[in-house]
Protein backbone atom coordinates (compact mmCIF):
# COMPACT_ATOMS: atom_id res chain seq x y z
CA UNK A 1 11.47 -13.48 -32.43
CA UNK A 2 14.60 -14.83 -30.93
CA UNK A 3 14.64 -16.70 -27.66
CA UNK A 4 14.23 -14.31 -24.62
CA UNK A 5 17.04 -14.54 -22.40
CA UNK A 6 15.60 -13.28 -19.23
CA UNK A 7 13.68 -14.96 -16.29
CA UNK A 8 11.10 -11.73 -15.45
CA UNK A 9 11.26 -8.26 -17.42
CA UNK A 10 10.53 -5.60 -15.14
CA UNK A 11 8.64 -2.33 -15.93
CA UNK A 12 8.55 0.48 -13.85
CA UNK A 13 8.38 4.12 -13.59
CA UNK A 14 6.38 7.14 -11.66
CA UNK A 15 2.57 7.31 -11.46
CA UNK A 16 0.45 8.34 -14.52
CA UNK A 17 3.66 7.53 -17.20
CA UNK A 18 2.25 4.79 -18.67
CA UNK A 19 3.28 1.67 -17.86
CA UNK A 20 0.59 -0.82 -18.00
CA UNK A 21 -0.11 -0.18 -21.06
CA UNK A 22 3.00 -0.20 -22.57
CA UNK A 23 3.48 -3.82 -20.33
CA UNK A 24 0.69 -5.15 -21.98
CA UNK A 25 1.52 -4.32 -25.55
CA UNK A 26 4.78 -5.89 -25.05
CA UNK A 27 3.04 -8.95 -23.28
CA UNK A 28 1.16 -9.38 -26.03
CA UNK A 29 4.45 -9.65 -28.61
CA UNK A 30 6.00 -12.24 -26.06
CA UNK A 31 3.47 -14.46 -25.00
CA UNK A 32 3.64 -12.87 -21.77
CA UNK A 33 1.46 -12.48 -18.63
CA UNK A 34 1.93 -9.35 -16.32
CA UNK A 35 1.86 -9.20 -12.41
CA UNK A 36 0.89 -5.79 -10.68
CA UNK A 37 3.69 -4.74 -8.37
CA UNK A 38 1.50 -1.93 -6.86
CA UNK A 39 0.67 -2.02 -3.14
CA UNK A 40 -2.95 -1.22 -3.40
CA UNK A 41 -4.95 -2.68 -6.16
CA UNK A 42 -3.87 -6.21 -4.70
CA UNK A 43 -7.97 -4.72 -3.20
CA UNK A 44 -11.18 -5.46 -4.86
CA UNK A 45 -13.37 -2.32 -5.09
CA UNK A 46 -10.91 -0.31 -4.75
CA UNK A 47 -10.60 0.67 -8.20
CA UNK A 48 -10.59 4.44 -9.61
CA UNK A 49 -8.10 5.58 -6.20
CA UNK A 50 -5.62 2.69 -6.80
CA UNK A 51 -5.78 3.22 -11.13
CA UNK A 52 -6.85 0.43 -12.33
CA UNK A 53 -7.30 1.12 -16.09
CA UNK A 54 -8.44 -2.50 -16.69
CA UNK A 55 -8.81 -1.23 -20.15
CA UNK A 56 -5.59 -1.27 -21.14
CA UNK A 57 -4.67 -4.96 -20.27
CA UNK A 58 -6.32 -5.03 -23.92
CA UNK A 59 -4.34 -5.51 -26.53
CA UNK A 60 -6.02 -6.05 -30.29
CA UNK A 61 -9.59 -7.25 -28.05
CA UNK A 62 -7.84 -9.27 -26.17
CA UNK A 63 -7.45 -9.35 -22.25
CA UNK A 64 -3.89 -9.79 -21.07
CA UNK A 65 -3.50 -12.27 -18.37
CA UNK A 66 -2.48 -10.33 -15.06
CA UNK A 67 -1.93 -11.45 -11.40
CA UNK A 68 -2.18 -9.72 -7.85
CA UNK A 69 -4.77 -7.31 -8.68
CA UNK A 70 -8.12 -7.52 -7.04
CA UNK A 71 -7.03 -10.57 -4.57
CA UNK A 72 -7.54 -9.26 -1.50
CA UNK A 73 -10.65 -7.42 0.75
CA UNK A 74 -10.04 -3.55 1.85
CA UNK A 75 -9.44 -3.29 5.02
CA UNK A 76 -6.60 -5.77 5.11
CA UNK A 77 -2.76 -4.34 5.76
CA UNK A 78 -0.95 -6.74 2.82
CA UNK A 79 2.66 -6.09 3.26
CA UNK A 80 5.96 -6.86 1.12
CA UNK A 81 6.82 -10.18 2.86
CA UNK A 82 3.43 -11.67 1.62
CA UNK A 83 3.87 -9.76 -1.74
CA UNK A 84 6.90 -12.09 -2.15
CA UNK A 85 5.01 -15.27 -1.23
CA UNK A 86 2.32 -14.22 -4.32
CA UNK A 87 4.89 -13.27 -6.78
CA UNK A 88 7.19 -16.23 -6.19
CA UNK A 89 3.88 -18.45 -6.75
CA UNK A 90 2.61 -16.47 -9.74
CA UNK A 91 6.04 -16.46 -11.44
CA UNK A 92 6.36 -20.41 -11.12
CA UNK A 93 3.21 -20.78 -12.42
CA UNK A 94 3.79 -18.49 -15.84
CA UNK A 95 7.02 -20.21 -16.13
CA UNK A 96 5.68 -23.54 -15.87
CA UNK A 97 2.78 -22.73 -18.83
CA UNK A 98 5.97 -21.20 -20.93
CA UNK A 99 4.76 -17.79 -20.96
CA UNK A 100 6.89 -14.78 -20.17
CA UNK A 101 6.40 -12.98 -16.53
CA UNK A 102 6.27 -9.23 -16.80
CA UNK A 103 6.15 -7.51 -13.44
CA UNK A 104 4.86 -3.93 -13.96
CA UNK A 105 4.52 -1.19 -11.40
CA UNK A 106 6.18 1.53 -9.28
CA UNK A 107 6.24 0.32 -5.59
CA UNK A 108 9.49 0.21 -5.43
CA UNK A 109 9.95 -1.62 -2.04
CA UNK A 110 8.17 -4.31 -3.32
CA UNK A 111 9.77 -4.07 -7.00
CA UNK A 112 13.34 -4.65 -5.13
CA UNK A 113 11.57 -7.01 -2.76
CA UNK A 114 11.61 -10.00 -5.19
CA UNK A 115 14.49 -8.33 -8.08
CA UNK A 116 17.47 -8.42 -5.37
CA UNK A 117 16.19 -11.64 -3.42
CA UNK A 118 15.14 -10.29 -0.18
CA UNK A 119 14.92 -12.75 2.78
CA UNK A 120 11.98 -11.16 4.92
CA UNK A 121 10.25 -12.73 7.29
CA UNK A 122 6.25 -12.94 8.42
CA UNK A 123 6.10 -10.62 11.45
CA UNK A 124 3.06 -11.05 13.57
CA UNK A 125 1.40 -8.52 15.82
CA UNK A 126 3.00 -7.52 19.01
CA UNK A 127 0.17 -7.16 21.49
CA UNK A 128 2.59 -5.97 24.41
CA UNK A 129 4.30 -3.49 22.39
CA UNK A 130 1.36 -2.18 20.60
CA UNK A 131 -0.39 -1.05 23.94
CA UNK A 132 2.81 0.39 25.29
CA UNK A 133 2.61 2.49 21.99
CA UNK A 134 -1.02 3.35 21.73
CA UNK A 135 -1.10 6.61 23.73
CA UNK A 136 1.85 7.75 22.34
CA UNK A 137 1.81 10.62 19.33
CA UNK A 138 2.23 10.52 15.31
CA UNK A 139 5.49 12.45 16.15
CA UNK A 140 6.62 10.43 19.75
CA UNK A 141 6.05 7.44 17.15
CA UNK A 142 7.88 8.44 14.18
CA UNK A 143 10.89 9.27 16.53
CA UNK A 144 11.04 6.22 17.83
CA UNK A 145 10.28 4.33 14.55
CA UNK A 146 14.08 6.97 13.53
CA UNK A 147 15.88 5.35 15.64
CA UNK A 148 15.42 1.79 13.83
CA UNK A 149 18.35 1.67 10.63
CA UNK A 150 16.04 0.16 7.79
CA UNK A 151 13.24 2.72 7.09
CA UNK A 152 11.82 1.08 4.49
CA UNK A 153 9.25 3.70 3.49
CA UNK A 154 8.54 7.34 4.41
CA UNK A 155 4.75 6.45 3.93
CA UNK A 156 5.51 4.83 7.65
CA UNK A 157 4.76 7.80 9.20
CA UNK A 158 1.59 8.48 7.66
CA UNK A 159 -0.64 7.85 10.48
CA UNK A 160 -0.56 6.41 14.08
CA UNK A 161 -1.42 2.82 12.64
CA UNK A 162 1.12 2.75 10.03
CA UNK A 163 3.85 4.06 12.86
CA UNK A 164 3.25 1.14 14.82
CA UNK A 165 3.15 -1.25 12.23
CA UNK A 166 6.57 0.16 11.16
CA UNK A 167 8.22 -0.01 14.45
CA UNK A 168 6.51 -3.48 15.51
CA UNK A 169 8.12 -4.94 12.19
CA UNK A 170 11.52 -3.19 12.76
CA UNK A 171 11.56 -4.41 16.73
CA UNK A 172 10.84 -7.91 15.24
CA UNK A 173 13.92 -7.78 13.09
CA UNK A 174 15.89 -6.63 15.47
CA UNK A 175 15.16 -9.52 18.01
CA UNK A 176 15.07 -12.02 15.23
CA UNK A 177 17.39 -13.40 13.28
CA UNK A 178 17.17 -13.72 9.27
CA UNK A 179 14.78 -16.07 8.11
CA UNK A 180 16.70 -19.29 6.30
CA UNK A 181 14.41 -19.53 3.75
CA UNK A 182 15.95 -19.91 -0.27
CA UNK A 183 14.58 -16.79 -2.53
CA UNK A 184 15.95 -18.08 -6.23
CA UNK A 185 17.82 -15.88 -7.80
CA UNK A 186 16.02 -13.57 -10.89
CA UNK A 187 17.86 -12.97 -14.17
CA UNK A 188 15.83 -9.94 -14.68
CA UNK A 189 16.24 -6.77 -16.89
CA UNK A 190 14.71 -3.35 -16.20
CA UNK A 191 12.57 -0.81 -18.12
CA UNK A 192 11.39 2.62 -16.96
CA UNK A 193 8.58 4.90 -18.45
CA UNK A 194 9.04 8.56 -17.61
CA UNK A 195 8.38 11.99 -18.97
CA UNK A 196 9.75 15.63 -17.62
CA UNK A 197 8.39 17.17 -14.42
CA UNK A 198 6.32 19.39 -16.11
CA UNK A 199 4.45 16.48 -17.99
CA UNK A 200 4.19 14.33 -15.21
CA UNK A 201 3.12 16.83 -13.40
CA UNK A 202 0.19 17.63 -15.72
CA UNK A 203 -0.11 13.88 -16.45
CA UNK A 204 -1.15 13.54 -13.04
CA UNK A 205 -3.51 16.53 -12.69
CA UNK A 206 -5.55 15.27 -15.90
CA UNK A 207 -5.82 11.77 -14.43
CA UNK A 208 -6.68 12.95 -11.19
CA UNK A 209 -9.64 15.24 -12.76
CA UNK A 210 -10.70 12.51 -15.05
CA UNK A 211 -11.23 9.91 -11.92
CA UNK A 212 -13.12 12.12 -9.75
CA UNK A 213 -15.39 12.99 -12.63
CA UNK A 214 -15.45 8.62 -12.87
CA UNK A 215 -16.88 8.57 -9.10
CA UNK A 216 -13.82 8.14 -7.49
CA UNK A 217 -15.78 10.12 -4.15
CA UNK A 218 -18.62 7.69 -4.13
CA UNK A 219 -16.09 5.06 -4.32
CA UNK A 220 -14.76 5.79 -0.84
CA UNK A 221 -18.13 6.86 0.03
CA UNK A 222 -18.87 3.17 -0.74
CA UNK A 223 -16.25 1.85 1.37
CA UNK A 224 -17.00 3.62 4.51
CA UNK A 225 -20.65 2.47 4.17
CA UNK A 226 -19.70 -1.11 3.69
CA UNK A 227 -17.99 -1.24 6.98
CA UNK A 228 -14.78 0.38 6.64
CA UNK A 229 -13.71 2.97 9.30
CA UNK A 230 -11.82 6.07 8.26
CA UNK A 231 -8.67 5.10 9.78
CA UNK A 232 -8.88 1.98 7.67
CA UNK A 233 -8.64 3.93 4.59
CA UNK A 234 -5.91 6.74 5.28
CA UNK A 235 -4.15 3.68 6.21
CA UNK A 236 -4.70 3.35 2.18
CA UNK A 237 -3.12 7.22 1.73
CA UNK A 238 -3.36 9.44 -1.21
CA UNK A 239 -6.83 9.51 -2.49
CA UNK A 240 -8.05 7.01 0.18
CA UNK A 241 -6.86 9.49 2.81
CA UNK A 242 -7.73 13.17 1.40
CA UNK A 243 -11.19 11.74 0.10
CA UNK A 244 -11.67 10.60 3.59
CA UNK A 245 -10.99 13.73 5.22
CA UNK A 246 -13.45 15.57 2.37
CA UNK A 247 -16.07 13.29 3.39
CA UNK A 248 -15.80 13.43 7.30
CA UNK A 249 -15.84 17.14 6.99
CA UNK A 250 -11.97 18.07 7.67
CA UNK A 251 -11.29 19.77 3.87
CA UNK A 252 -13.79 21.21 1.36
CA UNK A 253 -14.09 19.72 -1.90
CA UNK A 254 -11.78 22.24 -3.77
CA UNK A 255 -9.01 21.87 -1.00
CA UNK A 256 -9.33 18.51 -0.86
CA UNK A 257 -8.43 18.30 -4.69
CA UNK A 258 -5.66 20.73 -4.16
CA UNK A 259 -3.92 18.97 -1.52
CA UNK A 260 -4.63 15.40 -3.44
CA UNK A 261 -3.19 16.60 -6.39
CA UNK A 262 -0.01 17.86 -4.22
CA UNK A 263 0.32 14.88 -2.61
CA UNK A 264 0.10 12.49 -5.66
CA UNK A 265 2.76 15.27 -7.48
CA UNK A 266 5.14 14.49 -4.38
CA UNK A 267 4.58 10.35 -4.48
CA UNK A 268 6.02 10.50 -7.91
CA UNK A 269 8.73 12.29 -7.18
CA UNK A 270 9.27 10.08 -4.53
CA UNK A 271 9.24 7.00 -6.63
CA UNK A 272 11.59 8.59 -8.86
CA UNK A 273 14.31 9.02 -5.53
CA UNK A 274 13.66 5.33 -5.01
CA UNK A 275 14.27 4.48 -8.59
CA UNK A 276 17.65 6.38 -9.20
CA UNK A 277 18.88 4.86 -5.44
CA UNK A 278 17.93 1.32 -7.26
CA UNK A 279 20.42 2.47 -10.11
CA UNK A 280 23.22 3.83 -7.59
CA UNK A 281 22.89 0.63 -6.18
CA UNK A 282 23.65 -1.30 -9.31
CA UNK A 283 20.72 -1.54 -10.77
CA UNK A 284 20.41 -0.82 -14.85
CA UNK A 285 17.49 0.54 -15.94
CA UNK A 286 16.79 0.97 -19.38
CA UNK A 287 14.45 4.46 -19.98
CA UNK A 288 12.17 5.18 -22.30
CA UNK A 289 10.72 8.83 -22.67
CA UNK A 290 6.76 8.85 -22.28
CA UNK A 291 6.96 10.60 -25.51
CA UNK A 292 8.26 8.07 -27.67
CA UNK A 293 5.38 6.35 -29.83
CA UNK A 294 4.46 2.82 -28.67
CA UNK A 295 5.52 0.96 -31.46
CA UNK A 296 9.36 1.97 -30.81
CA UNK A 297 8.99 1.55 -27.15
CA UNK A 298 8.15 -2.21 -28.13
CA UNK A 299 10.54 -2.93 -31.02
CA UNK A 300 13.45 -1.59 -28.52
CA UNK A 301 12.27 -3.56 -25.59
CA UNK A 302 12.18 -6.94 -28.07
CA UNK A 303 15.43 -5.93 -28.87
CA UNK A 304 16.97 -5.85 -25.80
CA UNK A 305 15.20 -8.71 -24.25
CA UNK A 306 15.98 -11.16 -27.22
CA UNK A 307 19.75 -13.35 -28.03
């Protein structure tokens, strides 16, 4: 193959399309290595609700070097400022062995966090304003959180701890000016996995079904016996949040499925808004359709990626 003329190749696309798996089968062609740019398996044991399908980092019976997957405990709020810190030091490192840096995900905050350069800075807890906040209400907070102008992520507004996390990092870049630090500049190129609505859609029902049949309950149930509180875990969202509700008695099984399934259905389309604002913005992403066999997916890719 020809010499690749990028710094990081960049895969991305909804939840359930694919993407790992096509990353790692192209990984394997380049001499490549892949870091997760997902928000939540950066936790050990927290496995079947965040998807990791270890399985398909392997390629021919061979494992696939990844990065930033099972680094951190539960229970810790990792943000995108610290997701920079990892990537920059995982990049440099794949670099420096000659190997080819794939970042694959679909956190798209944190996907644009280290493809445009962001400058963000560590913001540290705000005792003061935390208390003033505390007896305030999900909806007192996300007004408040409104009348910031970056709203990074709807997700914010999820529960009472993510609201004041929000606002406490917003009211620290407000009174703070931009860190000075350098963030190199990426010569990157994009690739996106998706199908229609109706596949993804089903896509996301099947995998959803196929997890919970895996133990993805008792995985929770796991959690909140090993010290985790409930509020910990819908800080998590999606599975971590409905499962918690099943198990502290709030929905039934059935409706907690229903409303999971909803809920992951709506995150998709959500990454999908955040994907197409990437490509108003300049971004070029170059789509495959789900549908397309492997092999072509590949040879494209190659083609694209190579003088």
């Amino acid at each position: 193959m020809s010499k690749i003329k990028y710094d990081l190749i960049t895969i991305l696309g909804p939840t359930a399309c694919g993407k790992t798996r096509f990353a790692a089968h192209l990984a394997s062609r380049i001499s490549g290595e892949i870091i997760s740019a997902d928000s939540r398996q950066v936790y050990r044991k927290m496995n079947l609700g965040t998807g990791k399908d270890y399985e398909d980092y392997i390629v021919n019976g061979k494992m696939i070097p990844y990065h930033l997957v099972d680094i951190l405990e539960p229970g810790y709020n990792f943000n995108v400022y610290e997701f920079q810190k990892y990537f920059l030091k995982v990049y440099n490192d794949i670099k420096a062995r000659n190997n080819i840096p794939l970042l694959c995900g679909g956190s798209g905050m944190y996907i644009d966090a280290v493809t445009k350069s962001y400058k963000l800075m560590a913001v540290p807890q705000n005792s003061k304003l935390r208390k003033e906040l505390g007896s305030k209400s999900l909806k007192e907070l996300s007004k408040i959180l409104s009348s910031y102008k970056k709203l990074h992520n709807i997700t914010d507004t999820d529960t009472k701890k993510r609201a004041i996390r929000a606002i406490e990092i917003e009211e620290y870049y407000a009174c703070h000016p931009e860190s000075n630090y350098d963030y190199p500049e990426i010569n990157n190129i994009f690739f996106g996995i998706k199908y229609d609505r109706t596949t993804t859609k089903k896509r996301i029902t099947g995998r959803l079904q196929e997890r919970l049949k895996r133990g993805m309950v008792e995985e929770v149930q796991n959690l909140l016996k090993g010290g985790l509180g409930p509020e910990d875990l819908i800080y998590y969202g999606l599975e971590y949040k409905y499962i918690t509700q099943h198990i502290s008695g709030e929905l039934d099984y059935n409706t907690m499925v229903e409303k999971l399934n909803i809920a992951i259905q709506q995150f998709a389309k959500r990454q999908m808004t955040w994907f197409r604002k990437m490509e108003r913005e300049g971004a070029r992403i170059n789509w495959f359709d789900g549908y397309m066999p492997l092999e072509v997916k590949i040879l494209r890719a190659i083609k694209l990626i190579s003088d």
